[in-house]
Protein backbone atom coordinates (compact mmCIF):
# COMPACT_ATOMS: atom_id res chain seq x y z
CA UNK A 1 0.00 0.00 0.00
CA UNK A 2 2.17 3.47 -0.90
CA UNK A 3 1.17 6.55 1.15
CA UNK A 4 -1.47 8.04 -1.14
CA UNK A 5 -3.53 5.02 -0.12
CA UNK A 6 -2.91 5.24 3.76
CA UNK A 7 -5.70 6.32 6.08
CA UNK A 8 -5.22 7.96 9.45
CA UNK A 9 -8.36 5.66 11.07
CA UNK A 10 -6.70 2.53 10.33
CA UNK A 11 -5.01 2.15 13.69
CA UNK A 12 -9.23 2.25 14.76
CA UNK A 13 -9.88 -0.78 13.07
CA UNK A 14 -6.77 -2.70 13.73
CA UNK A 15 -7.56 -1.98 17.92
CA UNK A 16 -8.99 -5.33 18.82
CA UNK A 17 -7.84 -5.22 22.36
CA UNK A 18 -10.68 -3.65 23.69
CA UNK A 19 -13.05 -6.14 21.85
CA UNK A 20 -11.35 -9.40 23.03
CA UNK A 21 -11.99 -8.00 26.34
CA UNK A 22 -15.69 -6.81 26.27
CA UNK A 23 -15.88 -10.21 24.94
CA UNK A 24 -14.61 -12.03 27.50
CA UNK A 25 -16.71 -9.94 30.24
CA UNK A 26 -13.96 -8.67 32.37
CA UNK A 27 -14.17 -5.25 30.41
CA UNK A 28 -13.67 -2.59 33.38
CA UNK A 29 -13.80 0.97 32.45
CA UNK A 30 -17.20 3.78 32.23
CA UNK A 31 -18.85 1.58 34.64
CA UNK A 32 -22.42 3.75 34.94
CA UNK A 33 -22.41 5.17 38.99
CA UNK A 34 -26.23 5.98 39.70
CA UNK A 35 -26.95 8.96 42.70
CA UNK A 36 -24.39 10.30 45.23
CA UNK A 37 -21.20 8.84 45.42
CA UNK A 38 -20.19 8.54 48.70
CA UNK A 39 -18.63 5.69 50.79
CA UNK A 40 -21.16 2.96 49.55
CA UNK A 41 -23.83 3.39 47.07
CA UNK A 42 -26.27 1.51 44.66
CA UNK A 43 -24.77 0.47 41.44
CA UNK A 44 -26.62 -2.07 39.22
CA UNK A 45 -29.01 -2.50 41.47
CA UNK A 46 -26.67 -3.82 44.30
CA UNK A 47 -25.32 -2.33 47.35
CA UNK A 48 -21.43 -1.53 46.60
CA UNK A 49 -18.43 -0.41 49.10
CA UNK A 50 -17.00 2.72 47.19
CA UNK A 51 -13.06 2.04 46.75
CA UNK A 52 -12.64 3.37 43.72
CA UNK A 53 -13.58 7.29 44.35
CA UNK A 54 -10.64 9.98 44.90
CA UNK A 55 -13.36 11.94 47.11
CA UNK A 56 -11.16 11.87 50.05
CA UNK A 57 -12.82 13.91 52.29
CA UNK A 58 -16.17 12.31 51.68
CA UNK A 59 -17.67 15.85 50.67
CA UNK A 60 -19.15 15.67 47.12
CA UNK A 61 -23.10 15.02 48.95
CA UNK A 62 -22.55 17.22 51.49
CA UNK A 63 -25.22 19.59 52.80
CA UNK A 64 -23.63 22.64 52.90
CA UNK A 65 -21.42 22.11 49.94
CA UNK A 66 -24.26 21.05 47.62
CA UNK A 67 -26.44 24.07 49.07
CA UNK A 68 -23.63 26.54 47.92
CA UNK A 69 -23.60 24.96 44.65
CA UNK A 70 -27.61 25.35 44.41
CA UNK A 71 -27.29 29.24 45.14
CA UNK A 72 -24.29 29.62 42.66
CA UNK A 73 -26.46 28.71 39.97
CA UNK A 74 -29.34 30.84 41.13
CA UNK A 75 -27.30 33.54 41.00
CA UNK A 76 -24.93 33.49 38.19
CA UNK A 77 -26.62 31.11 35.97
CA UNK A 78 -24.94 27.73 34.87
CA UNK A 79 -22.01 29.29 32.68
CA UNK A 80 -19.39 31.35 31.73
CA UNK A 81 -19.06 30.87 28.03
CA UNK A 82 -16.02 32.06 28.00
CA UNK A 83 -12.26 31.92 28.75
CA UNK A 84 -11.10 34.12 32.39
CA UNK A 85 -9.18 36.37 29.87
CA UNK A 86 -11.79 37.83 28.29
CA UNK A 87 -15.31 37.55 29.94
CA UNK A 88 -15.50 34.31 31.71
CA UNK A 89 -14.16 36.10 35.31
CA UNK A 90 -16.73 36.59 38.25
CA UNK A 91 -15.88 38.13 41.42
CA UNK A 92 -16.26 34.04 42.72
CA UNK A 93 -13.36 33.47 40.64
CA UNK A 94 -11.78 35.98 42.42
CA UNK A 95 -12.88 35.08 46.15
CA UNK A 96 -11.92 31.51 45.32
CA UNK A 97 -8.07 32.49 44.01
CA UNK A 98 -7.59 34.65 47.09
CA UNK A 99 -9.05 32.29 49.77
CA UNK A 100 -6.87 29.76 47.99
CA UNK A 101 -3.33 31.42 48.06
CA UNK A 102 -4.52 32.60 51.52
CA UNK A 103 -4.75 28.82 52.63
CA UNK A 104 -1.98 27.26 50.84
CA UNK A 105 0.40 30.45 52.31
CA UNK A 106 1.53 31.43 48.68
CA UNK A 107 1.66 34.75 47.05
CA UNK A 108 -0.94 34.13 44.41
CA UNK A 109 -3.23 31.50 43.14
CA UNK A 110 -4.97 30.85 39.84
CA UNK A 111 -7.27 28.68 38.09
CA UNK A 112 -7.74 26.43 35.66
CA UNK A 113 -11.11 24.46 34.10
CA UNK A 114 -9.35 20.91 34.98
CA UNK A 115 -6.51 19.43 36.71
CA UNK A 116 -4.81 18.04 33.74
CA UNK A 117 -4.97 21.86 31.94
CA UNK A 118 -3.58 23.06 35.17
CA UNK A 119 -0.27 21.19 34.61
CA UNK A 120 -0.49 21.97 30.47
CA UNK A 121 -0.57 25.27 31.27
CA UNK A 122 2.14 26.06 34.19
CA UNK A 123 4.84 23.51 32.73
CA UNK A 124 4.19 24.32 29.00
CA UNK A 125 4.69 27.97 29.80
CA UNK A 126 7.46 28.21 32.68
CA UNK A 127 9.46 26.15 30.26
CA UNK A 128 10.96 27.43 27.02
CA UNK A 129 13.84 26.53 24.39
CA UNK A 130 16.46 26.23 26.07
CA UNK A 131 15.56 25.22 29.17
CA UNK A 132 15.40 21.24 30.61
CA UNK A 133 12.80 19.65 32.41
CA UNK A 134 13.23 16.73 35.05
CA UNK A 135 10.57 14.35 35.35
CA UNK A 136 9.94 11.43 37.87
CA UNK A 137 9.61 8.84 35.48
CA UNK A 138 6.00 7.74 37.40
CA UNK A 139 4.95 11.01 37.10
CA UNK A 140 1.57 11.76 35.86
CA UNK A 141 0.39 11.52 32.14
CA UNK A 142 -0.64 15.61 32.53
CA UNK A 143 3.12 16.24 33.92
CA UNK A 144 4.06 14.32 30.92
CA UNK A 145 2.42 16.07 28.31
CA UNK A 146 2.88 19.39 29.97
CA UNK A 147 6.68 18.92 29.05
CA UNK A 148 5.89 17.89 25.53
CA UNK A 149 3.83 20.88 25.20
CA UNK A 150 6.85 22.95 25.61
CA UNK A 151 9.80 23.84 23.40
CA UNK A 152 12.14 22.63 26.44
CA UNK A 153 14.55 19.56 26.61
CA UNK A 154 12.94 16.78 28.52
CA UNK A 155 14.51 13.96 30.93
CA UNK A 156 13.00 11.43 33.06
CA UNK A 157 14.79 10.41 36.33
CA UNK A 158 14.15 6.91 38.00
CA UNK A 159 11.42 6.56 40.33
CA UNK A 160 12.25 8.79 43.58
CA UNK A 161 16.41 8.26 42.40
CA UNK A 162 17.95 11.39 43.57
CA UNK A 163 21.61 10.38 42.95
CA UNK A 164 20.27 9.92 39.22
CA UNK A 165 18.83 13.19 38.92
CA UNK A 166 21.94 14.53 40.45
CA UNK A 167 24.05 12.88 37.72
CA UNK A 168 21.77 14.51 34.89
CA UNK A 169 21.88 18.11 36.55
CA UNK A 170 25.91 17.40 36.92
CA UNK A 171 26.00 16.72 32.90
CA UNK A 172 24.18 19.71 32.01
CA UNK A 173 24.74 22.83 34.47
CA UNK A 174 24.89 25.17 31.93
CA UNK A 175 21.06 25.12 31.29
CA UNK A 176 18.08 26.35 33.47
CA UNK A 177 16.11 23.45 35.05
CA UNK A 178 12.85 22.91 36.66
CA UNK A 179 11.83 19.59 38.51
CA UNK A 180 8.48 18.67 37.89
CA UNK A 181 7.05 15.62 40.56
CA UNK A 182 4.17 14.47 41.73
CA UNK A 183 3.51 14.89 45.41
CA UNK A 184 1.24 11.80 45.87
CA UNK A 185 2.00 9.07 42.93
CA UNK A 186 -1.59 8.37 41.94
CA UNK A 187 -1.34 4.67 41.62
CA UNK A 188 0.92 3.34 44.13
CA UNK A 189 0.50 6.10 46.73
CA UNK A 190 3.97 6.32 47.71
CA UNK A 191 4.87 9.93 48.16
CA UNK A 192 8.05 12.06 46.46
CA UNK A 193 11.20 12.48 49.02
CA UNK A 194 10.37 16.65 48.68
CA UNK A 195 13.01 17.18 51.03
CA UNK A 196 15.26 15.56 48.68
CA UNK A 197 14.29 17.46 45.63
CA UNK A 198 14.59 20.61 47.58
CA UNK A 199 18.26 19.92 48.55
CA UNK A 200 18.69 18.95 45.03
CA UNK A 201 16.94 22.19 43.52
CA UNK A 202 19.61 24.63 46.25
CA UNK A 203 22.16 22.41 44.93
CA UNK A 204 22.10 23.00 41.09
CA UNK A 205 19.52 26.22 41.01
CA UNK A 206 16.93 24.29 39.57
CA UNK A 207 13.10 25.06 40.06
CA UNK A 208 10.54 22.56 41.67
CA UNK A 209 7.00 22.37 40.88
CA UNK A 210 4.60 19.97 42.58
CA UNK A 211 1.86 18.83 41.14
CA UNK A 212 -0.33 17.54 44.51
CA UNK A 213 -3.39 16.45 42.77
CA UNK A 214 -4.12 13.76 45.59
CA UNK A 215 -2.21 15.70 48.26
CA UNK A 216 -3.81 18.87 48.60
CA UNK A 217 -6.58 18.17 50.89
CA UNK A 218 -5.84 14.50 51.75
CA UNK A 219 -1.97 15.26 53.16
CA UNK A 220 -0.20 17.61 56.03
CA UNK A 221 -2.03 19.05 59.27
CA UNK A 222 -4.09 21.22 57.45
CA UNK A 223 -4.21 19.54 54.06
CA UNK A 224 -1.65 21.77 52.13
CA UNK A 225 -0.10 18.92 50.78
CA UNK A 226 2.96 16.40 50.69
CA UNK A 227 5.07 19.20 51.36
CA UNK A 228 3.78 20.24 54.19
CA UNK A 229 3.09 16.56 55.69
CA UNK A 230 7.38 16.76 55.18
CA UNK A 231 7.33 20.17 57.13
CA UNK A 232 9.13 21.96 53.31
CA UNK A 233 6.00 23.45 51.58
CA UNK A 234 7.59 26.79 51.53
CA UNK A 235 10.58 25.39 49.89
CA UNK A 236 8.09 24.38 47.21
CA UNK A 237 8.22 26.87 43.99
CA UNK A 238 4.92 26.22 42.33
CA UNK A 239 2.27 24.00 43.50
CA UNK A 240 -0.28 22.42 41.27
CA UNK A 241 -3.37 20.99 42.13
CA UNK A 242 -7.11 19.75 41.21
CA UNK A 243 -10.56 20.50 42.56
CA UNK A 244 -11.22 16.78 41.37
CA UNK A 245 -10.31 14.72 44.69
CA UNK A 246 -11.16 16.30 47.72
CA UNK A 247 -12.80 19.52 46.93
CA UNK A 248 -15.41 17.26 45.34
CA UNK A 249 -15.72 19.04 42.24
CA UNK A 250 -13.78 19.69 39.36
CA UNK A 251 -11.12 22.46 38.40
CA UNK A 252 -7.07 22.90 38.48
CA UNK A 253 -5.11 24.98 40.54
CA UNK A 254 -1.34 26.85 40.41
CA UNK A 255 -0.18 28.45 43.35
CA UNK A 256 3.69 30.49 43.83
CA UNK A 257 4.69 33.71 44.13
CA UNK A 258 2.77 36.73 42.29
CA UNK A 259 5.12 37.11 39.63
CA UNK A 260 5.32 33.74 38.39
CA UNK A 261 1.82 33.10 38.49
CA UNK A 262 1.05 36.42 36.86
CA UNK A 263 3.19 35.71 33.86
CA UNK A 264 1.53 32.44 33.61
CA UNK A 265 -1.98 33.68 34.18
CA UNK A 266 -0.87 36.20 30.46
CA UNK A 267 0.75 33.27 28.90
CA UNK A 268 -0.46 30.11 29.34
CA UNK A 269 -2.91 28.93 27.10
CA UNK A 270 -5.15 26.10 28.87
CA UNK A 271 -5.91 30.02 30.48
CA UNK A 272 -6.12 32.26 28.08
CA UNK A 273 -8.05 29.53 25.37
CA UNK A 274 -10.22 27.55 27.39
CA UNK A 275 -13.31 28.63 29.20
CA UNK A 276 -13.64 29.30 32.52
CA UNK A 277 -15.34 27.20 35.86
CA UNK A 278 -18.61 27.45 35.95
CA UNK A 279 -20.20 29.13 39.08
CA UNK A 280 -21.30 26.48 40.60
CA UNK A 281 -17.93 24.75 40.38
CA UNK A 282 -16.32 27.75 41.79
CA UNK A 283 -18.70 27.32 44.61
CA UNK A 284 -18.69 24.20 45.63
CA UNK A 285 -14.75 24.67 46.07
CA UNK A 286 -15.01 27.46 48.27
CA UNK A 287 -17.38 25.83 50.29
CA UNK A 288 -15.03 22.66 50.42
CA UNK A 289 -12.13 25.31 51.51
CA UNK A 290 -14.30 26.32 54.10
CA UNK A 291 -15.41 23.27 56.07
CA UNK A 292 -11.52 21.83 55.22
CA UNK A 293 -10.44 24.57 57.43
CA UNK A 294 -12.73 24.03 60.18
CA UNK A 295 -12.67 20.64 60.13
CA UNK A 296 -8.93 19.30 59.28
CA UNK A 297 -10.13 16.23 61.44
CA UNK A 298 -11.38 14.94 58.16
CA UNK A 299 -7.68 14.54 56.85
CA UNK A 300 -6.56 12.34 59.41
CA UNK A 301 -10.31 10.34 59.23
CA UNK A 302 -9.46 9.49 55.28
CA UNK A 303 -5.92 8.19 56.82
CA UNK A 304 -7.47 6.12 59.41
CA UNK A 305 -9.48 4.31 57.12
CA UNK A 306 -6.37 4.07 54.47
CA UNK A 307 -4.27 2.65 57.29
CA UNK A 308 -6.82 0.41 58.85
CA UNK A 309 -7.24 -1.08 54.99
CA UNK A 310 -3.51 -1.20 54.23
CA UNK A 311 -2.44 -3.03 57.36
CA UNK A 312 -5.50 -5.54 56.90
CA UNK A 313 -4.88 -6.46 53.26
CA UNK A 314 -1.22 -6.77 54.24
CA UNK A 315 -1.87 -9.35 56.95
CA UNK A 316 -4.23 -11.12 54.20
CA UNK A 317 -0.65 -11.70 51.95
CA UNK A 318 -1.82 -9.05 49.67
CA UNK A 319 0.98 -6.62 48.35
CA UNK A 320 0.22 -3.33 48.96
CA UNK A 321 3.46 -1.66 47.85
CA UNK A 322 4.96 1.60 49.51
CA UNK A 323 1.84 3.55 50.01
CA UNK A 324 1.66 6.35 52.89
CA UNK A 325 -1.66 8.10 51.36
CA UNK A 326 -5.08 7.38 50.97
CA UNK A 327 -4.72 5.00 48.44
CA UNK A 328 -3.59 1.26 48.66
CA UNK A 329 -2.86 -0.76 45.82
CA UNK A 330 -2.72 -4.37 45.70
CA UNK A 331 -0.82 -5.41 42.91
CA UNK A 332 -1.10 -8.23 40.97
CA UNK A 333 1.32 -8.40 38.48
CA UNK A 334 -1.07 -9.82 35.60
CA UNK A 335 -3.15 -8.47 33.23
CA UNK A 336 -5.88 -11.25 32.83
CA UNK A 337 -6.14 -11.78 36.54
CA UNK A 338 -6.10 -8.33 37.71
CA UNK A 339 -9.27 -7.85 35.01
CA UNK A 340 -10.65 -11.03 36.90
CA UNK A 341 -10.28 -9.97 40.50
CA UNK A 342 -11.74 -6.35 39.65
CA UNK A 343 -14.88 -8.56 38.24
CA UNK A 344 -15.15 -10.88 41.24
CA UNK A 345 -14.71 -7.81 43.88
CA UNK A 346 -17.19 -6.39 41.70
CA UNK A 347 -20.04 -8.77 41.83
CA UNK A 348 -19.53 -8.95 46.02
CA UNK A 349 -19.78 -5.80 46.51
CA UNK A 350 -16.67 -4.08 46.44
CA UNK A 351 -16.07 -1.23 43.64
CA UNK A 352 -12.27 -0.83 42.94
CA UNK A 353 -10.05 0.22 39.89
CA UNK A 354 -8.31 -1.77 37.64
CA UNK A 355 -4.86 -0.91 36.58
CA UNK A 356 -3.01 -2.18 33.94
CA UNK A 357 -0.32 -1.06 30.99
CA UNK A 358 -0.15 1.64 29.34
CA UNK A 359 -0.76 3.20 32.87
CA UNK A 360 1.69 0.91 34.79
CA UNK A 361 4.60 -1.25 33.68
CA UNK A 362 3.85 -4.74 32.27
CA UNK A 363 3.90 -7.18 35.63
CA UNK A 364 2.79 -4.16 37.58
CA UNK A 365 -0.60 -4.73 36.84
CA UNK A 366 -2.60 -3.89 39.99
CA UNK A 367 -5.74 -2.78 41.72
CA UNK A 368 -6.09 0.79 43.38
CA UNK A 369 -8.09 1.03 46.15
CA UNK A 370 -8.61 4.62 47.97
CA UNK A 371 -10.41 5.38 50.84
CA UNK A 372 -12.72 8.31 52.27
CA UNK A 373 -12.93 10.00 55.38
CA UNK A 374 -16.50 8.57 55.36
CA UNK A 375 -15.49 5.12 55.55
CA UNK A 376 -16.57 3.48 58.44
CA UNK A 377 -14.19 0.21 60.16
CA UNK A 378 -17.84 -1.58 59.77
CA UNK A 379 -17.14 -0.84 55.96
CA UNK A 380 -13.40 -1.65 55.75
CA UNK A 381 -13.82 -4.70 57.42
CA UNK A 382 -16.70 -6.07 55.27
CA UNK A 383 -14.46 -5.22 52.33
CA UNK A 384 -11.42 -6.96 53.83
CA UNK A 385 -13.16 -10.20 54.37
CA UNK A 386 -14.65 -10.14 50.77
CA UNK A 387 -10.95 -9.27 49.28
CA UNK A 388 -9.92 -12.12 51.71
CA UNK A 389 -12.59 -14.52 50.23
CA UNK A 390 -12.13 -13.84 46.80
CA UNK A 391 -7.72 -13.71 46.87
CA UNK A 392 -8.32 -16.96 47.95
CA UNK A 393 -10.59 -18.51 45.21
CA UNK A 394 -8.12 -16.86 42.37
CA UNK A 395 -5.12 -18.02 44.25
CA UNK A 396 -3.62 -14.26 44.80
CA UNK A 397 -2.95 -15.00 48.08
C-alpha cells in the first residue's frame, strides 16, 4: 500500500484489544455510577463499598457544599461561556483564588477548568527553548504532556532516584532546570522524598514544581499537601493541584509567588483559550475550603481508614506496595487476573479500579483502592473479608 492510499483511522480498526476483552466480560472501564457517590452506594441494582472514588474527604453530597452549589447557579446562571481572559471572570473566581493562596500560604493562586490543563498550562509555559525539564519517570500523564507541550529539553529520572537526577543536573549545568514531581503518585500512593528534591533544587539552582493532585486536601495538618506533611512546603516553587479529589468538584489549581503566576496567568494557554469554571464549580470549592479549614479532622479520618485497609490487606498476603496516602494498591502483576479480581470484587460488593499497561509497567498490573474520610471500620472490614474470600478462590494470596 504506498502513502497516497494510507488512512489515518486505520489504527481504529486494527484496535482489537478492547473487543477481546468486552468479549470475555472482564471489560472494566465507564462503569455507569447511579446517585451520590459517597462511601457505599447503589450500582446495578446492588449495594457496593466505594473504593474506587478519589473523594477523600467524603464531601461531594454534602449539605452545605451542595447548598452553595444550588445558590451559585441561582445567582450566576450555569455558565461562563467564555475563557477568564476575556469575559469568563466573576468576582467568585476571584474570592476563590484569594481564599486559595490565603490557605496554601503562597503569594498568588490561579485557576484552571481541569486538573490536567492546570499542569499543560504552568509547565508548557514556565518552560521554554532552552531550558530542561526533570521528570519522575512515574509522574503523571498531565506532567508528561505538559513537558511535551513545551519547546524545552525533557529527561526522566528513576522513580524517587535522587543520585540519578543529580548525575543529569551534573552533565548539564549550563542550562536552566525545573523539577516537575508528583507529590502523591496516583497509583501506588507512595509519596516524592520533597526534602530531597529541595536539597537537590539549592544544589544545582533548579526550580521545583509539585503537582499535589491527591495531596492537597488528603496530606499535612491542614491539608496543604505532601510538602507540608514533610514540614518543606515553603521550599516548594509552584504548586499544582485539582478540585477533582477532595474539593469534590472539578477544576485545576497553580499556586507560587505573584510574579510567576502572573506571567503564567498572560501566557499560558489552557488560560487564556479555554473557558472558565462554571459558578457552581467555583462554589462548591469554596465551600469545600471552608469546612476543610474548620474541620482538618477529616484529613486524618481518610488516613485512618487508608491505614486500617492497608495493614488488613497486608496481613491477608496481599501486596500493597509503599503507600503512605489514601490510596492502597494491591498489585497483581497480571493483566488477565487483575481484570478477573476487579470482576469478582465487583459482583460482592466491592467497587475498585483496575490498573493495567499503558498506565503501569507490564507485571505491575494492579488494583487501586482509595479510601474516604467517610469510611466506616464496619465498611473496611466487610471489604477486607470479601478481598480475603475472593484472593483466595483466584489463588492471589
Amino acid at each position: 500500500m504506498d502513502n497516497a492510499q494510507r488512512d489515518v483511522f486505520q489504527k481504529c480498526s486494527e484496535f482489537d484489544r478492547l473487543e477481546k476483552v468486552r468479549e470475555s466480560g472482564l471489560y472494566p472501564y465507564f462503569v455507569p455510577l447511579g446517585g451520590h457517590v459517597g462511601a457505599e452506594m447503589e450500582i446495578d441494582g446492588h449495594s457496593i463499598i466505594m473504593l474506587g472514588s478519589n473523594n477523600y474527604l467524603g464531601l461531594t453530597d454534602h449539605p452545605v457544599i451542595m447548598e452553595k452549589a444550588k445558590e451559585a447557579i441561582d445567582k450566576y446562571g450555569t455558565g461562563c461561556t467564555g475563557s477568564r481572559f476575556l469575559n469568563g471572570t466573576l468576582d467568585l473566581h476571584i474570592e476563590l483564588e484569594e481564599k486559595l493562596a490565603k490557605f496554601l500560604n503562597k503569594e498568588m493562586a490561579i485557576t484552571f477548568s481541569t486538573g490536567f490543563q492546570a499542569n499543560l498550562g504552568v509547565i508548557s509555559t514556565i518552560a521554554g527553548r532552552d531550558d530542561l525539564i526533570y521528570l519522575d519517570r512515574m509522574d503523571h500523564a498531565s506532567i508528561i504532556d505538559g513537558a511535551r507541550m513545551s519547546y524545552a529539553r525533557v529527561l526522566k529520572y528513576r522513580h524517587n532516584d535522587h543520585d540519578h537526577l543529580r548525575y543529569m543536573l551534573e552533565n548539564n549545568r549550563k542550562h536552566p532546570a525545573v523539577i516537575v514531581t508528583d507529590g502523591v503518585f496516583s497509583m501506588e500512593g507512595d509519596l516524592a522524598n520533597i526534602p530531597g528534591l529541595v536539597e537537590v533544587c539549592r544544589e544545582f539552582g533548579a526550580r521545583l514544581v509539585v503537582d499535589d493532585a491527591h495531596g492537597v486536601g488528603a496530606m499535612g495538618p491542614t491539608g496543604r499537601g505532601t510538602a507540608e506533611h514533610f514540614g518543606c512546603h515553603d521550599d516548594v516553587d509552584i504548586l499544582v493541584g485539582t478540585f477533582s479529589k477532595s474539593f469534590a468538584c472539578i477544576g485545576g489549581f497553580a499556586a507560587g509567588s505573584a510574579e510567576v503566576m502572573e506571567y503564567i496567568k498572560h501566557t499560558a494557554r489552557t488560560m487564556i483559550f479555554s473557558a472558565s469554571l462554571p459558578p457552581a464549580a467555583v462554589a462548591t470549592v469554596i465551600a469545600a475550603l471552608d469546612i476543610l479549614e474548620k474541620e482538618p479532622e477529616l484529613i486524618v479520618q481518610s488516613h485512618i481508614a487508608g491505614e486500617r485497609a492497608r495493614q488488613g490487606l497486608a496481613s491477608l498476603g496481599f501486596n500493597v506496595g509503599n503507600s503512605e496516602a489514601p490510596i492502597v494498591p494491591i498489585i497483581v502483576g497480571d493483566e488477565v487476573q487483575t481484570l478477573v479480581f476487579w470482576r469478582k470484587l465487583f459482583e460482592a460488593g466491592v467497587f475498585t479500579n483496575p490498573v493495567i499497561s499503558p498506565a503501569v509497567a507490564y507485571g505491575g498490573e494492579m488494583l487501586r483502592t482509595s479510601y474516604m474520610a467517610t469510611h466506616t471500620e464496619c465498611m473496611i472490614d466487610r471489604a477486607l473479608e470479601i478481598f480475603k474470600k475472593t484472593g483466595e478462590e483466584l489463588g492471589i494470596i
